[in-house]
Protein backbone atom coordinates (compact mmCIF):
# COMPACT_ATOMS: atom_id res chain seq x y z
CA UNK A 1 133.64 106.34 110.61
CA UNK A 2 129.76 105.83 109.08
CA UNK A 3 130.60 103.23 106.33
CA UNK A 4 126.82 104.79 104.84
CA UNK A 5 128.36 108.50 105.43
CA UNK A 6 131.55 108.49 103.75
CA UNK A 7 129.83 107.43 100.08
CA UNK A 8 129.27 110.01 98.04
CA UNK A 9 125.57 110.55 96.43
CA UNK A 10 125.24 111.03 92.73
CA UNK A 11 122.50 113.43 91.72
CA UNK A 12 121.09 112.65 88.31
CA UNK A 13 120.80 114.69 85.64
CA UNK A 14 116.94 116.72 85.89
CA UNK A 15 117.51 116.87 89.57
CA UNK A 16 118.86 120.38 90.87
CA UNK A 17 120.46 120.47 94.12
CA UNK A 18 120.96 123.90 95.70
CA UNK A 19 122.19 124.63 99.20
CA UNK A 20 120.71 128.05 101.36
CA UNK A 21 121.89 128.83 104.73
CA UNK A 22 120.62 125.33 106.42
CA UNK A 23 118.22 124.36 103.86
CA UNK A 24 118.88 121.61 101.01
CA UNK A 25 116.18 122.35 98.50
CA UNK A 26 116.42 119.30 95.68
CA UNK A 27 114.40 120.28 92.24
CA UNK A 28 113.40 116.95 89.91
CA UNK A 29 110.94 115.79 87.15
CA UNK A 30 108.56 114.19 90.19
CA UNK A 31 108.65 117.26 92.64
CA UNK A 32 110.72 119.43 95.28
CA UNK A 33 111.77 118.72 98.37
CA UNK A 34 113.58 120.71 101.53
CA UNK A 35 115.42 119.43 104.05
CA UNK A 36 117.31 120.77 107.38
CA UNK A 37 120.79 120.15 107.82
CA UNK A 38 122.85 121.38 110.82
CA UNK A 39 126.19 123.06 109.48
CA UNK A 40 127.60 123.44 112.49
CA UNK A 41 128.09 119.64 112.65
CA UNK A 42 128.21 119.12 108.92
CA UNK A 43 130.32 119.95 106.00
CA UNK A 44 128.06 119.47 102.82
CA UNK A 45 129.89 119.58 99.15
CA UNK A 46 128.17 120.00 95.87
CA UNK A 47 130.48 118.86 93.19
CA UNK A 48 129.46 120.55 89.69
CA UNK A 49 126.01 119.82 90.56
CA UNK A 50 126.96 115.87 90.14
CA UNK A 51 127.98 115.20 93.50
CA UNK A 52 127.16 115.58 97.03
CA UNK A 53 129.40 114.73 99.86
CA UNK A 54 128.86 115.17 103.53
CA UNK A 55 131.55 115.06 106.52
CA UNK A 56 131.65 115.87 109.85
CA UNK A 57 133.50 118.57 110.99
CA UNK A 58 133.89 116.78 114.46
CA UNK A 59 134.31 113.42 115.02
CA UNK A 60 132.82 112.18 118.13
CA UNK A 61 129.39 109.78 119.20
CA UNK A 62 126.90 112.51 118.33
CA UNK A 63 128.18 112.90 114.93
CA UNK A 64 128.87 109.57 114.22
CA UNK A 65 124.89 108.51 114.75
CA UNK A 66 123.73 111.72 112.79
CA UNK A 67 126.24 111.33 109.72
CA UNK A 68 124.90 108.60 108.28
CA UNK A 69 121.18 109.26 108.76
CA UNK A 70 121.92 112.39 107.55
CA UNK A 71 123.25 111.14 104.00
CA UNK A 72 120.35 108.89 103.55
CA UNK A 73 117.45 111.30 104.34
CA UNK A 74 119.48 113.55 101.08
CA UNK A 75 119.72 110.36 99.22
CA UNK A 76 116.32 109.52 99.59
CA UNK A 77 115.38 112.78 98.91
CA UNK A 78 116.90 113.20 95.42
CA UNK A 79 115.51 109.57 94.18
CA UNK A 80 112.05 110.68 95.13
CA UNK A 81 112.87 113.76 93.28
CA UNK A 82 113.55 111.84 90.12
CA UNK A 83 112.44 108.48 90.01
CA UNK A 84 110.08 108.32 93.27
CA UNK A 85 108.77 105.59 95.47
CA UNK A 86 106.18 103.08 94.68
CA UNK A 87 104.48 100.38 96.80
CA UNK A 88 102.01 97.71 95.86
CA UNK A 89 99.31 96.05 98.10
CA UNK A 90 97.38 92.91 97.65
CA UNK A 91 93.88 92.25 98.78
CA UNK A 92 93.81 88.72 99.62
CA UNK A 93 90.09 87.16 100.65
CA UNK A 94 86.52 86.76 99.51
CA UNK A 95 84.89 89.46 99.08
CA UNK A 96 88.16 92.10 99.50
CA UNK A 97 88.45 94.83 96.91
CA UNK A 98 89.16 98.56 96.96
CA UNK A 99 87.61 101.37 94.83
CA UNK A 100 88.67 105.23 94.42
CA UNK A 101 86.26 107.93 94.66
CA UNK A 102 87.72 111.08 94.21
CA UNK A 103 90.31 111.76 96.90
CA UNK A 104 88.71 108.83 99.20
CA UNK A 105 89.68 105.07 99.39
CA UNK A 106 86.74 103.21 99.98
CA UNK A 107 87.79 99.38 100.66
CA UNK A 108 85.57 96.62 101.80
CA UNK A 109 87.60 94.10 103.94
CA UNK A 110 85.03 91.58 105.50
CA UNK A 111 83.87 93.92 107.73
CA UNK A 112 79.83 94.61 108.12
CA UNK A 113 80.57 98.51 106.77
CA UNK A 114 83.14 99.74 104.34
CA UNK A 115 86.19 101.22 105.36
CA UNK A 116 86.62 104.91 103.79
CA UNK A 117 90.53 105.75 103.69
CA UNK A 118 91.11 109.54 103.10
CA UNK A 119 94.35 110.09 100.69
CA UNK A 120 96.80 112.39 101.73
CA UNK A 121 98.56 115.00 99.92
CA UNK A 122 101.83 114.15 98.00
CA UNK A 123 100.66 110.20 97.75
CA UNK A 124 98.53 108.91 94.64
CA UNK A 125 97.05 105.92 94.90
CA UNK A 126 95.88 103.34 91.65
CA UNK A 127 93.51 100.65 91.77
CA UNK A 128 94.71 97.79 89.84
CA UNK A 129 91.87 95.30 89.04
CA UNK A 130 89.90 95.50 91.90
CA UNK A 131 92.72 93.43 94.42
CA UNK A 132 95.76 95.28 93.87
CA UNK A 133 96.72 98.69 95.03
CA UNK A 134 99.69 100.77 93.87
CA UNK A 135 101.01 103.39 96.11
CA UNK A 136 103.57 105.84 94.51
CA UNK A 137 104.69 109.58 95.86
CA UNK A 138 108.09 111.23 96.48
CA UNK A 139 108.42 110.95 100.13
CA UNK A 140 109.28 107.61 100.72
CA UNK A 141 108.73 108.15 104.71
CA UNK A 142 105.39 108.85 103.79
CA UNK A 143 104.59 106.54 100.97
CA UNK A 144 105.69 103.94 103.66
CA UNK A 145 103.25 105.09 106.01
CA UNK A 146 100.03 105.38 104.11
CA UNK A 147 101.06 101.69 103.29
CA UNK A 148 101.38 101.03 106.45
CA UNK A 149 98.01 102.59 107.59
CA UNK A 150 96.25 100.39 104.80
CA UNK A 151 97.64 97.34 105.61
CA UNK A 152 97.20 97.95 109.48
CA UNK A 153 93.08 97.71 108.36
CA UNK A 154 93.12 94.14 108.31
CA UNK A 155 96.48 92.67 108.54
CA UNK A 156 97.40 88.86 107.18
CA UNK A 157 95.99 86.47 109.04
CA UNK A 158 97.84 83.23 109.11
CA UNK A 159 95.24 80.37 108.77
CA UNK A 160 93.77 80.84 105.52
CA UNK A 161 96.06 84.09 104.56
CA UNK A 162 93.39 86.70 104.13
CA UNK A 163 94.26 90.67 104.62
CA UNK A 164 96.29 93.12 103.15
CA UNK A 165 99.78 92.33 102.44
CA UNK A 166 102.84 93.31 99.92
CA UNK A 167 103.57 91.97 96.97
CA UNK A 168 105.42 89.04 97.07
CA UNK A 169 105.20 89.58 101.43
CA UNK A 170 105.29 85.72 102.75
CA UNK A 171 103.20 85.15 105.26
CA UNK A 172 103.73 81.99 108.13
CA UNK A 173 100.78 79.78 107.88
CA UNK A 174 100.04 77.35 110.61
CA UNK A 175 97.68 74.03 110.31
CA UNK A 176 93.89 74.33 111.42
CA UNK A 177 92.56 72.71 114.39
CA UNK A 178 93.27 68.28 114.15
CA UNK A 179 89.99 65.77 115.13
């Protein structure tokens, strides 16, 4: 038994959760979503609207791994329709800040040219001061990978602690070089 698949996922009140041949299609304030789900494996429930549950109708290995990822793609689905995902970067160093123009990133990271970072669609991107980036959208597979891509750019480095990190990330420091 998946001790993620056997809890049952609440769905809010503005989110709308409506169930066509394989297709989930969740309705919120924030934006829609679809998602796949293979019935032939899968029971899926929709109490009143307030309630999802989802069972395998077989249990054996295959379903076991799948039941669980399966709840928490729809869970993560329906908070993204109401609430979404959010992520926040910090420019640490001299010299490191970001700047929006128009659909385009443009963030200067120590390097000798500055790095233009093209926003996808479904992710919006703030500029907070001129250090601090917020990253919200309601995918948070994708949120988490434009994140990733940013902080990939110039990564924490662990002498002196300059790069992109999270908010409140820790980063190991190590001592300099000793005489």
């Amino acid at each position: 038994m998946s001790k993620i698949g056997k809890i049952n996922i609440s769905i809010p009140e503005k989110v709308k959760v409506i169930l066509s041949d394989n297709m989930i299609n969740i309705e919120g304030p924030l934006g829609k979503k679809s998602l796949s789900i293979d019935l032939d494996i899968f029971d899926l429930n929709i109490n009143e609207g307030k309630e999802v549950m989802i069972k395998p109708k077989k249990n054996n290995q295959d379903t076991k791994r799948l039941w669980g990822m399966n709840r928490s793609l729809i869970n993560n689905a329906i908070i993204g329709a109401s609430k979404g995902y959010e992520k926040k970067l910090e420019l640490t160093g001299v010299g490191y800040r970001a700047a929006l123009k128009g659909n385009i990133l443009n963030l200067q990271l120590g390097f000798s040219h500055d790095i233009n970072f093209s926003i996808p669609d479904g992710v919006k991107i703030q500029v907070e001061k001129q250090n601090f980036l917020k990253i919200t959208g309601t995918d948070k597979q994708q949120v988490g990978m434009v994140a990733a891509k940013i902080k990939s750019l110039r990564p924490p480095e662990p002498y002196k602690g300059k790069g992109i990190k999270e908010q409140g990330q820790y980063i190991l420091r190590k001592e300099g070089k000793k005489k």
